[in-house]
Protein backbone atom coordinates (compact mmCIF):
# COMPACT_ATOMS: atom_id res chain seq x y z
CA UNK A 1 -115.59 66.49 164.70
CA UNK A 2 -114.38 65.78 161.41
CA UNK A 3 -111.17 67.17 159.65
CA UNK A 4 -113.25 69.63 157.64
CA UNK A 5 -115.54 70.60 160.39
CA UNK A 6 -112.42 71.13 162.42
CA UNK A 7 -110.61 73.42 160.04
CA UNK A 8 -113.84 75.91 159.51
CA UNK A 9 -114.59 75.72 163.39
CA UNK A 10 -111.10 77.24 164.09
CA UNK A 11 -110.76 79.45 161.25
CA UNK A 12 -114.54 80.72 162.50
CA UNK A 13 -113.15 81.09 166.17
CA UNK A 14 -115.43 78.51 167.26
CA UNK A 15 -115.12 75.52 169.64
CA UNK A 16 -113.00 72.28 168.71
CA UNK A 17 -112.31 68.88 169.90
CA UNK A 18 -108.54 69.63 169.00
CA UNK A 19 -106.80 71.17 166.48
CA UNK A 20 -105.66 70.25 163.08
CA UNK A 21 -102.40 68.64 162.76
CA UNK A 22 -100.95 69.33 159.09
CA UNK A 23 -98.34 70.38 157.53
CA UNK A 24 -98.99 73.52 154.85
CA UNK A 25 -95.72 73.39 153.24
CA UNK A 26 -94.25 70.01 154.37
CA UNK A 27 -90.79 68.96 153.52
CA UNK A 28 -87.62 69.77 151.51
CA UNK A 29 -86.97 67.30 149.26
CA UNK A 30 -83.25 67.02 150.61
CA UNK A 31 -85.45 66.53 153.63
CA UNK A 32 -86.68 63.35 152.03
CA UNK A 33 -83.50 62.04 150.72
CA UNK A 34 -82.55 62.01 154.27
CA UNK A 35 -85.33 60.23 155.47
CA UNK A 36 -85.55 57.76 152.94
CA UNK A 37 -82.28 56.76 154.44
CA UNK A 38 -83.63 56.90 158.18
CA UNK A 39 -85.95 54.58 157.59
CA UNK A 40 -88.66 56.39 155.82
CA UNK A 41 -90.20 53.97 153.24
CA UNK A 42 -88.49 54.31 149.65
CA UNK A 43 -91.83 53.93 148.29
CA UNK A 44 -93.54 56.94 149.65
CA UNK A 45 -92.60 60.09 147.58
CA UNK A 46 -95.70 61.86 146.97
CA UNK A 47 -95.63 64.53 150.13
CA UNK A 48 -99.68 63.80 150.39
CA UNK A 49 -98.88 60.16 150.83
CA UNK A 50 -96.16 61.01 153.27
CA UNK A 51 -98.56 62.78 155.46
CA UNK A 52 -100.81 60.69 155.40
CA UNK A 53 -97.80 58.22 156.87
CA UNK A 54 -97.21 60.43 159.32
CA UNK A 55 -101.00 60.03 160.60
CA UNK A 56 -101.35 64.21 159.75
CA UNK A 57 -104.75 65.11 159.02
CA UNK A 58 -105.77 64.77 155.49
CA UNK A 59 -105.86 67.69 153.05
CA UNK A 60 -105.31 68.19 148.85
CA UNK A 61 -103.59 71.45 147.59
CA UNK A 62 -104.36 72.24 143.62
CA UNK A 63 -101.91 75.10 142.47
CA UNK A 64 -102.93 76.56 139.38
CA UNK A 65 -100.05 77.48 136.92
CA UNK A 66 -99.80 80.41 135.21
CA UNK A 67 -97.82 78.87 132.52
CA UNK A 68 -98.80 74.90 132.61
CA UNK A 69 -102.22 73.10 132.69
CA UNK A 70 -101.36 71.64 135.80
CA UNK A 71 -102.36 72.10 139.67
CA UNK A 72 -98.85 71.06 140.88
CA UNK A 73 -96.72 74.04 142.22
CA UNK A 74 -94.18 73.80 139.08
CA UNK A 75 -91.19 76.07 138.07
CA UNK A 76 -92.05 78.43 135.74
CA UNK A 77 -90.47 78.89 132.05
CA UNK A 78 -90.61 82.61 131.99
CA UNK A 79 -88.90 83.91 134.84
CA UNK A 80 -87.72 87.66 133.78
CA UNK A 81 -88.75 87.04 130.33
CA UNK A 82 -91.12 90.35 129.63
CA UNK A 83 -89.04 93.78 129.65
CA UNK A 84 -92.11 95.81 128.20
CA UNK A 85 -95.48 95.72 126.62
CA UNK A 86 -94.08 93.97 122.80
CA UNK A 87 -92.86 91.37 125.04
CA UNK A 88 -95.77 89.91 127.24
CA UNK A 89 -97.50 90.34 124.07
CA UNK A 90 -94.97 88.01 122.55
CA UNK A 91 -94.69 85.41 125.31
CA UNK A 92 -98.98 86.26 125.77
CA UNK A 93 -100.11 83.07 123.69
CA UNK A 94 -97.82 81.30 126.06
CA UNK A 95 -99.71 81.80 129.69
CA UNK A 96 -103.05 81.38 131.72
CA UNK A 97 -103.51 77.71 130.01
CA UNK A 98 -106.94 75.70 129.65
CA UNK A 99 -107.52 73.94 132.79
CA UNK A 100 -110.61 72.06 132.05
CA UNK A 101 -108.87 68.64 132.57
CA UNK A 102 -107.38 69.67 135.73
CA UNK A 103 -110.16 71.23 137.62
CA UNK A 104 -112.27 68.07 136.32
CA UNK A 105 -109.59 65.77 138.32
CA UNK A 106 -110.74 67.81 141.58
CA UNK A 107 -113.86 65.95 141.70
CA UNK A 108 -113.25 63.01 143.63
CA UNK A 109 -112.04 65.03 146.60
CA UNK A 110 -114.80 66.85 146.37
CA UNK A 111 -116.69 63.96 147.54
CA UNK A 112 -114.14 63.13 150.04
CA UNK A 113 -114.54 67.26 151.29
CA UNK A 114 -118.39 66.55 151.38
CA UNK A 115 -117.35 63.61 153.78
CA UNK A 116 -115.61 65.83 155.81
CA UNK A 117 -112.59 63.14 155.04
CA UNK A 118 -110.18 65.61 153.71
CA UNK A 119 -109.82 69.60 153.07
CA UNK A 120 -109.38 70.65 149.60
CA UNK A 121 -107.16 73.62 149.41
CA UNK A 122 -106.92 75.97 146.00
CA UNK A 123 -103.96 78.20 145.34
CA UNK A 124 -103.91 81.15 143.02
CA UNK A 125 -101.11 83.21 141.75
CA UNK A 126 -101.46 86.96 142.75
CA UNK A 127 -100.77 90.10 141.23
CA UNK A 128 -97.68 90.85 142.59
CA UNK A 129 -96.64 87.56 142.49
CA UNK A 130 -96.94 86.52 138.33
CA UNK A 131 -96.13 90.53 137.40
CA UNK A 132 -92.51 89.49 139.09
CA UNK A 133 -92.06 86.32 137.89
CA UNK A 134 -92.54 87.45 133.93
CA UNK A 135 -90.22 91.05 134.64
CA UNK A 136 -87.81 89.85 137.62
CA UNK A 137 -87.89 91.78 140.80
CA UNK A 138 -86.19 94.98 139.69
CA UNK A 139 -87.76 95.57 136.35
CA UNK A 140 -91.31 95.14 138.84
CA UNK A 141 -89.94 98.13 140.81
CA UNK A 142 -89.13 100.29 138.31
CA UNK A 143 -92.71 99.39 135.86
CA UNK A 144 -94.47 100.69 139.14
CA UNK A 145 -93.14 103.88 137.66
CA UNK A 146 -92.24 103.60 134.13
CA UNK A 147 -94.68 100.93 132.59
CA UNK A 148 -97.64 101.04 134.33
CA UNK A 149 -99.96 100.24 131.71
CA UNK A 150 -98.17 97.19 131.81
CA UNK A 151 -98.20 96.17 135.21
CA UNK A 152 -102.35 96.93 134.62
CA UNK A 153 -102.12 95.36 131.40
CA UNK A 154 -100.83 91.55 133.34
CA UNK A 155 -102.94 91.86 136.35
CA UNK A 156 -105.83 92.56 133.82
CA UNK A 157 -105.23 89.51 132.03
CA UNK A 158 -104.44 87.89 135.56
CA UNK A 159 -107.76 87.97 136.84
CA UNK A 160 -109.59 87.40 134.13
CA UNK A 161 -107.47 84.02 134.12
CA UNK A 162 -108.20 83.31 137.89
CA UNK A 163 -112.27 84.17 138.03
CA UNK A 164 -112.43 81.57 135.01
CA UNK A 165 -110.61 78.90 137.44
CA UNK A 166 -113.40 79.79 139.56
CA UNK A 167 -116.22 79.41 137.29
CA UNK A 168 -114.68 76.02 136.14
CA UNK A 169 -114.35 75.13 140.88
CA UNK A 170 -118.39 75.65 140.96
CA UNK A 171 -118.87 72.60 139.10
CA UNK A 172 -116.39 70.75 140.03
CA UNK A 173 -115.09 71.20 143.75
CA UNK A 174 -115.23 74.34 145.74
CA UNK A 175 -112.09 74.34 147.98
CA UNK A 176 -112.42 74.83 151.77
CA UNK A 177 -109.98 77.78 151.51
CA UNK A 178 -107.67 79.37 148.91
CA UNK A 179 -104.33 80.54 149.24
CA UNK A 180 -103.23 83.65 147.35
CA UNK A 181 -99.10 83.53 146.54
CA UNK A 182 -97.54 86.36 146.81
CA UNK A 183 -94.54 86.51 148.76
CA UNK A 184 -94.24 90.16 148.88
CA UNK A 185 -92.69 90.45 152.23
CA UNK A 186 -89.03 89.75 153.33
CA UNK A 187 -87.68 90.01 156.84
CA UNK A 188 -87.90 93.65 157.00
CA UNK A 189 -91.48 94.23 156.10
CA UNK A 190 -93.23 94.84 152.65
CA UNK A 191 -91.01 94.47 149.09
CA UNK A 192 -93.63 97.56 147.94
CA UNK A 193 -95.82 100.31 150.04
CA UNK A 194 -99.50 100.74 150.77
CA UNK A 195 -99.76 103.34 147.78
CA UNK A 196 -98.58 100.73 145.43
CA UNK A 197 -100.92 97.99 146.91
CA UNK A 198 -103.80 100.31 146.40
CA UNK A 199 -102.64 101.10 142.80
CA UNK A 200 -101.45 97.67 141.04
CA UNK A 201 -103.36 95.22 143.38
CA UNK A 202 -106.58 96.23 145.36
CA UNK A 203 -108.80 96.64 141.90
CA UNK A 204 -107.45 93.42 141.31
CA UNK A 205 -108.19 91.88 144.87
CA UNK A 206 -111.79 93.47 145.38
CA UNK A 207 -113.04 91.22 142.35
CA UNK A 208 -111.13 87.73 143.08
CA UNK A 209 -111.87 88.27 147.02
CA UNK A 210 -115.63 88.99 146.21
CA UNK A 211 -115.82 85.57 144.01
CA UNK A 212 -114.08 83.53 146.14
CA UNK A 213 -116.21 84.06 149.60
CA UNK A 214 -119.50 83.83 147.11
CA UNK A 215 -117.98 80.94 147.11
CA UNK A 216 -118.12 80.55 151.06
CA UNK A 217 -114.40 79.98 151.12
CA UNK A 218 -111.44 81.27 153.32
CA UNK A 219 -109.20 83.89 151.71
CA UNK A 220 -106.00 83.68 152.91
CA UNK A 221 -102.26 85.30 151.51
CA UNK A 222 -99.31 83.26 151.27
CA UNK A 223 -96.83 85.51 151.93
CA UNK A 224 -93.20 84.54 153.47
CA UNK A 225 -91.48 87.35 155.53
CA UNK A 226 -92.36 90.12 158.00
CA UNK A 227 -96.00 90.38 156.80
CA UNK A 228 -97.38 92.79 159.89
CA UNK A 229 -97.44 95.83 158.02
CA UNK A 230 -99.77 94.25 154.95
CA UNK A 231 -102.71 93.45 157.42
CA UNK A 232 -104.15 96.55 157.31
CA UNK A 233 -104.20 96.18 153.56
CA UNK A 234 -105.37 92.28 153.35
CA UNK A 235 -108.32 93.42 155.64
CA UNK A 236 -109.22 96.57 153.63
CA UNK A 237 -109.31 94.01 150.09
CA UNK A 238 -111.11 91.41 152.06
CA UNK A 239 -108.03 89.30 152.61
CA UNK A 240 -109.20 87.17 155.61
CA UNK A 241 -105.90 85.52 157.23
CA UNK A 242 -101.62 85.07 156.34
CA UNK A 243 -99.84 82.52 156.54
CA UNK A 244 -96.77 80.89 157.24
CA UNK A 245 -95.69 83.80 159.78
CA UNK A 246 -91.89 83.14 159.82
CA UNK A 247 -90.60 83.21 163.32
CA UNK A 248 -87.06 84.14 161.74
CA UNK A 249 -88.36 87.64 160.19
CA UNK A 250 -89.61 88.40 163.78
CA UNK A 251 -93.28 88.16 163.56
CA UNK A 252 -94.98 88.24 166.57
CA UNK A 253 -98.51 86.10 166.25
CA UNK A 254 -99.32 87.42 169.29
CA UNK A 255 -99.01 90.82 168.16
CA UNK A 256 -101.55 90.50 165.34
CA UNK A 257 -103.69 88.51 167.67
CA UNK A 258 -103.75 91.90 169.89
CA UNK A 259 -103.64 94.18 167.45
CA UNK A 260 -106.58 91.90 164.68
CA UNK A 261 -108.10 89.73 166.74
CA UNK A 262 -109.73 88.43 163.69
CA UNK A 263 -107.10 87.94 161.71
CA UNK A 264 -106.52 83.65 160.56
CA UNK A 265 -102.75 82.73 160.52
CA UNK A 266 -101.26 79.54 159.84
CA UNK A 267 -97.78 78.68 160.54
CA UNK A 268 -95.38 79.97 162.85
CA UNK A 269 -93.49 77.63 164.32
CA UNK A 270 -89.81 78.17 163.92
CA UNK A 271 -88.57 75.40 162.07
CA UNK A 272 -85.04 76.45 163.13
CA UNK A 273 -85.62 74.71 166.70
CA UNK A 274 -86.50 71.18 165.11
CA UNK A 275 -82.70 70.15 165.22
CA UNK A 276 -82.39 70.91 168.40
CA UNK A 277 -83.88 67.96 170.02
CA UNK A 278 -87.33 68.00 172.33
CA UNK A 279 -86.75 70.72 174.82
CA UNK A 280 -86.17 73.56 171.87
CA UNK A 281 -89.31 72.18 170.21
CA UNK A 282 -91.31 72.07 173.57
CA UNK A 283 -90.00 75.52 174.36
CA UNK A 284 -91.40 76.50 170.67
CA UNK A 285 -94.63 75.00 171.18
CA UNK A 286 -94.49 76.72 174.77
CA UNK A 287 -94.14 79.93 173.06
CA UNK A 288 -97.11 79.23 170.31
CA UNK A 289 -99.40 77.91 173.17
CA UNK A 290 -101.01 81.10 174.27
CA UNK A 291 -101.83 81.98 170.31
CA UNK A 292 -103.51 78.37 169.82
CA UNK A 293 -105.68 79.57 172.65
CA UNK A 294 -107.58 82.51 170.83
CA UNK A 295 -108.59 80.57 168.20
CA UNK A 296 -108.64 81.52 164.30
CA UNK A 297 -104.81 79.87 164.20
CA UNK A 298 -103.29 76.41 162.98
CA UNK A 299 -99.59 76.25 164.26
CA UNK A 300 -97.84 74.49 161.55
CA UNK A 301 -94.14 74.44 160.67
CA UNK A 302 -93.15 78.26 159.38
CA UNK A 303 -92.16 76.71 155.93
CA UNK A 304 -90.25 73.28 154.83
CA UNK A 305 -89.22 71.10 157.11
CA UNK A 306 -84.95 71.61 156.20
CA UNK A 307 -82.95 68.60 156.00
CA UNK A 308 -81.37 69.24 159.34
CA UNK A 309 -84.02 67.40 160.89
CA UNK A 310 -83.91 63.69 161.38
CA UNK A 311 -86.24 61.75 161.04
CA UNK A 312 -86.78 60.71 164.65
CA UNK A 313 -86.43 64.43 165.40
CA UNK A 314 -88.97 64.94 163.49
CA UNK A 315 -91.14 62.48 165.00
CA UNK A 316 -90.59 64.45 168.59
CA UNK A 317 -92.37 67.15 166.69
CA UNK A 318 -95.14 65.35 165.37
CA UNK A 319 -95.57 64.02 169.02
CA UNK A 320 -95.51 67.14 170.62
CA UNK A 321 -98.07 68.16 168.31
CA UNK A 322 -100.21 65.84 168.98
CA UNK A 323 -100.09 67.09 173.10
CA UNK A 324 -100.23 70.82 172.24
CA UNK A 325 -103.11 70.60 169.81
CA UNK A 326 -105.24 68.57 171.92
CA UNK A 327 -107.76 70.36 173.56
């Protein structure tokens, strides 16, 4: 099988030669520094060329900016800049930029998608995610209640922005899957409730969900925390998997397994353990083993790899990849 073929087979709960080996959120870039010193070469700074060092399987993420007509994941310029309604209109002629140029530079791996040399991998901000980033966490809470014409009034504009980025994909390169950001979980569960979700989000999700899988492409949330209690809501939007399931807010893969056996997750292995030398990461694998199993998951380091991990540490983890995702 190919890379691509692999990737839909598993996310399909279908049969596979093996499966991927990639990392979705690879390194820190203290990470890096330390490398470079351990031998990694000083060359190799782009984290797709570093994978591709590493001998992971090939992939391309494009993250569309809200603010910047760029597909790199880039710091915005407007954290907690909108307080009400006179100032997104202010800051308005500011966001969702023209990205003509950059969804024209997605065409070559395209080709290399087509080849089944490489997935291509699309990532959209969401409507909780961009609403907090222009009022700041708090003044998000308390719009739910005071502004929420405005809240409607961003997520509006929001998708508007995104189902032109996926106009402008159809003739250029339809990714394998997309990744939603959001990050509306912490280690406790949910920043916001169901009610909310089904207020300020779900009209919102129903349209960009429905584009995106005319698209025949995987729907999946990026969301870092305890994210059990959101399934029920991905599922009822059309939300097809999570990812990166952090081991340190206590999720339980095999507990969504049980409890959604068709849920895709990606992710989940603690990268707390990778320190530790090989028995903590064979124990970690150990643990993961049974979840690889049912198919529909990709275990994959539960976010960056930190800069406690050597180089040759990390190498014991690429290895031990290599025997646990053989099948």
């Amino acid at each position: 099988m190919n890379h691509v073929e692999r990737f839909r087979a598993v996310m399909n709960f279908e049969p596979v030669d093996r499966l991927p080996r990639w990392e979705w959120a690879m390194w820190w870039d203290l990470t890096l520094d330390r490398w470079h010193g351990e031998g990694l070469p000083a060359q190799l700074t782009d984290v797709f060329a570093i994978h591709d060092y590493f001998g992971l399987d090939p992939y391309k993420q494009f993250w569309f900016s809200t603010t910047d007509a760029t597909i790199e994941a880039v710091q915005h310029h407007v954290e907690g800049s909108v307080a009400n309604m006179d100032d997104y209109l202010r800051i308005l002629p500011r966001l969702y930029p023209d990205h003509a140029a950059a969804i024209a530079s997605m065409r070559p791996w395209a080709a290399r998608q087509a080849a089944g040399e490489a997935v291509v991998w699309a990532t959209l901000e969401g409507f909780f995610w961009f609403p907090r980033t222009l009022l700041g966490f708090e003044r998000l809470m308390l719009a739910y209640h005071d502004q929420p014409e405005l809240v409607h009034c961003i997520n509006s504009d929001l998708l508007a922005f995104n189902l032109r980025l996926l106009e402008g994909m159809r003739g250029s390169c339809v990714p394998t899957f997309f990744t939603v950001a959001e990050d509306m979980s912490y280690n406790h569960g949910p920043m916001v409730s169901r009610r909310v979700c089904e207020e300020f989000m779900t009209p919102y999700y129903l349209r960009l969900v429905e584009r995106m899988k005319e698209m025949n492409a995987l729907v999946i949330m990026d969301t870092d925390g305890d994210c059990g209690k959101l399934v029920p809501w991905l599922a009822s939007v059309g939300v097809e998997g999570v990812l990166p399931l952090e081991r340190q807010a206590k999720v339980d893969g095999m507990a969504l397994r049980a409890a959604y056996p068709t849920l895709r997750m990606v992710g989940h292995y603690n990268k707390l353990v990778m320190h530790l030398g090989e028995a903590a990461m064979r124990a970690e694998f150990e643990r993961l083993a049974p979840l690889m199993r049912t198919g529909g998951f990709i275990p994959s380091v539960d976010h960056q790899t930190p800069p406690a991990v050597s180089m040759s540490n990390y190498r014991i983890y690429l290895r031990l990849l290599d025997e646990y995702t053989a099948c």
